[in-house]
Protein backbone atom coordinates (compact mmCIF):
# COMPACT_ATOMS: atom_id res chain seq x y z
CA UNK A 1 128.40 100.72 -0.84
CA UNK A 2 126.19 101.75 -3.98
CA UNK A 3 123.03 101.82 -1.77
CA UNK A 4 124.57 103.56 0.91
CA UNK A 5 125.98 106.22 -1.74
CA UNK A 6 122.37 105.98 -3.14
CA UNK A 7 120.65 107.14 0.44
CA UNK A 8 123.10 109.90 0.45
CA UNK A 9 122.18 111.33 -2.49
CA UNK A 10 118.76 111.11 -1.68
CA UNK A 11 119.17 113.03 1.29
CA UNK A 12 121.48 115.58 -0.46
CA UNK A 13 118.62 116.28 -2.77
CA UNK A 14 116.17 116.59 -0.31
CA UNK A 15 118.36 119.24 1.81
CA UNK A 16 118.97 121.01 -1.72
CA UNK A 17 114.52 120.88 -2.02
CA UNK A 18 114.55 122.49 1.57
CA UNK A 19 117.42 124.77 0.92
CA UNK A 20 115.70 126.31 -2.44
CA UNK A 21 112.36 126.54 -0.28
CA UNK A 22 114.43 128.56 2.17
CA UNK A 23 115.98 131.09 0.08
CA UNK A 24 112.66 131.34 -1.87
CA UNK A 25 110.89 132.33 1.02
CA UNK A 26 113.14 135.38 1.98
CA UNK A 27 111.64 136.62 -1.64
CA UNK A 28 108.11 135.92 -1.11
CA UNK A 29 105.71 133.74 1.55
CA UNK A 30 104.69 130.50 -0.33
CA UNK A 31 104.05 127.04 0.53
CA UNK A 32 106.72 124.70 1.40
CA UNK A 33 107.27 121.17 2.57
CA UNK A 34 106.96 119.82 6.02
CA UNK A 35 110.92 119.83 7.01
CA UNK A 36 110.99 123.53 5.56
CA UNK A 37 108.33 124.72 7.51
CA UNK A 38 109.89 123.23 10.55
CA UNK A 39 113.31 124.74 9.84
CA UNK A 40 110.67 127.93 9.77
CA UNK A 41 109.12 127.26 13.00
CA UNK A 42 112.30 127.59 14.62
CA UNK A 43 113.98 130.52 12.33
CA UNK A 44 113.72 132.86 15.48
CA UNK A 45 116.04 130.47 17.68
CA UNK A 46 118.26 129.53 14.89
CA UNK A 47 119.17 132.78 13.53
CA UNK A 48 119.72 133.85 17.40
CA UNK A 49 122.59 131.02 17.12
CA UNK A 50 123.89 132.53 14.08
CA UNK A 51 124.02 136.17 15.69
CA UNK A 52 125.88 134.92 18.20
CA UNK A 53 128.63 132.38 16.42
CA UNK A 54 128.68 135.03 13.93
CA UNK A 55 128.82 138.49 15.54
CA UNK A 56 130.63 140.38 13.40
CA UNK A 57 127.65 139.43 10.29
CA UNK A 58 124.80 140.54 10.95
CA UNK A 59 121.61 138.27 9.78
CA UNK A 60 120.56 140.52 7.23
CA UNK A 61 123.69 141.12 5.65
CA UNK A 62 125.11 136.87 5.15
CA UNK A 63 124.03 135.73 1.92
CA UNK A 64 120.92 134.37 1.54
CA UNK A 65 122.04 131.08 0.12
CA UNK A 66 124.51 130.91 3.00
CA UNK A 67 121.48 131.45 5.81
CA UNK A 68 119.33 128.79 4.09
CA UNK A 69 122.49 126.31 4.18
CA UNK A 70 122.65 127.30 7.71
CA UNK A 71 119.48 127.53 8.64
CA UNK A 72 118.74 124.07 7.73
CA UNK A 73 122.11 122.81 8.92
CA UNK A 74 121.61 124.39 13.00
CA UNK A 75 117.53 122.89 12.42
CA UNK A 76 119.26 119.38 11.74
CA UNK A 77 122.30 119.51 14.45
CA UNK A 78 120.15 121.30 17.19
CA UNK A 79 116.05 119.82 17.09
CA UNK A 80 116.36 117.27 14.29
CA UNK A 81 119.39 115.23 15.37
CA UNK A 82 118.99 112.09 12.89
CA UNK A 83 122.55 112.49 11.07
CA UNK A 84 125.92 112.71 13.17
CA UNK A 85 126.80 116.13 13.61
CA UNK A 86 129.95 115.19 11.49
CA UNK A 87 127.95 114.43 8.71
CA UNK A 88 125.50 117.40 8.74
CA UNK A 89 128.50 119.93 8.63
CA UNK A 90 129.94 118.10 5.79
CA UNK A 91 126.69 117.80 4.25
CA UNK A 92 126.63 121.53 4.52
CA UNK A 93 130.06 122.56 3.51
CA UNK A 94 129.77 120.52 0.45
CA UNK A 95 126.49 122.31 -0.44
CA UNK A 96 128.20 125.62 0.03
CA UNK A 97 130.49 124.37 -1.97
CA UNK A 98 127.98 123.84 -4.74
CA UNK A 99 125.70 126.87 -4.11
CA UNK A 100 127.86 129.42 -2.22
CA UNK A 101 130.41 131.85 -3.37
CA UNK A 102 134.49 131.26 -2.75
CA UNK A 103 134.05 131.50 0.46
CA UNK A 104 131.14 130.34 1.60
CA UNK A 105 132.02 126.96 2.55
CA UNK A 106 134.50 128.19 4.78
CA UNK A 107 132.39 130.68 6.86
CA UNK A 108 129.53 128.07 6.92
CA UNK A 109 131.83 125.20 8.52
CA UNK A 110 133.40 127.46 11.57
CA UNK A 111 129.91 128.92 12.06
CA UNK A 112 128.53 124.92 12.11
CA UNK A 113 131.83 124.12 14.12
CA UNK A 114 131.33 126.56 16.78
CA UNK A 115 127.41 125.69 17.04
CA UNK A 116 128.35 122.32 17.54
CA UNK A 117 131.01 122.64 20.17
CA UNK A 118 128.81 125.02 22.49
């Protein structure tokens, strides 16, 4: 149980590294680690999801913490797949919950839950 809870926060520090990367970038272009640049590579497609699960927000306008959270979240449910999707939403909502504002765990799970289900 202690090494599994070990792994876990390994990997929640990692998706904090790529989440920091993320929001950095929408300040300024700088170099960033090989998951980040992947979550990158596929920005175009990923924020396309988001426009569409989340009409009535345009890209521009969601918080930027809240698009890196689900930036990274749609890169690992949608091209990555190594986690169950149960545990990348989770994963997710609990960083909100860390990062986001009141309510940003809440928007961030149905956007996640409505990705997932499509």
């Amino acid at each position: 149980m202690q090494i599994l809870r070990k792994i876990m926060d390994i990997r929640h520090q990692e998706r904090i590294k790529i989440i920091q990367e993320l929001y950095a970038q929408t300040f300024k272009s700088q170099s960033v680690s090989d998951k980040t640049a992947a979550v990158i590579d596929k920005q175009t497609e990923i924020n396309t999801l988001i426009k569409k699960y989340a009409a009535k927000f345009p890209v521009d306008k969601i918080a930027k913490l809240d698009l890196a959270i689900l930036q990274l979240s749609i890169y690992e449910l949608i091209f990555e797949k190594k986690e169950p999707p149960k545990v990348i939403i989770n994963e997710a909502v609990e960083l909100a919950k860390e990062f986001g504002s009141d309510k940003s765990y809440s928007f961030i799970n149905a956007i996640l839950g409505k990705v997932y289900g499509r």
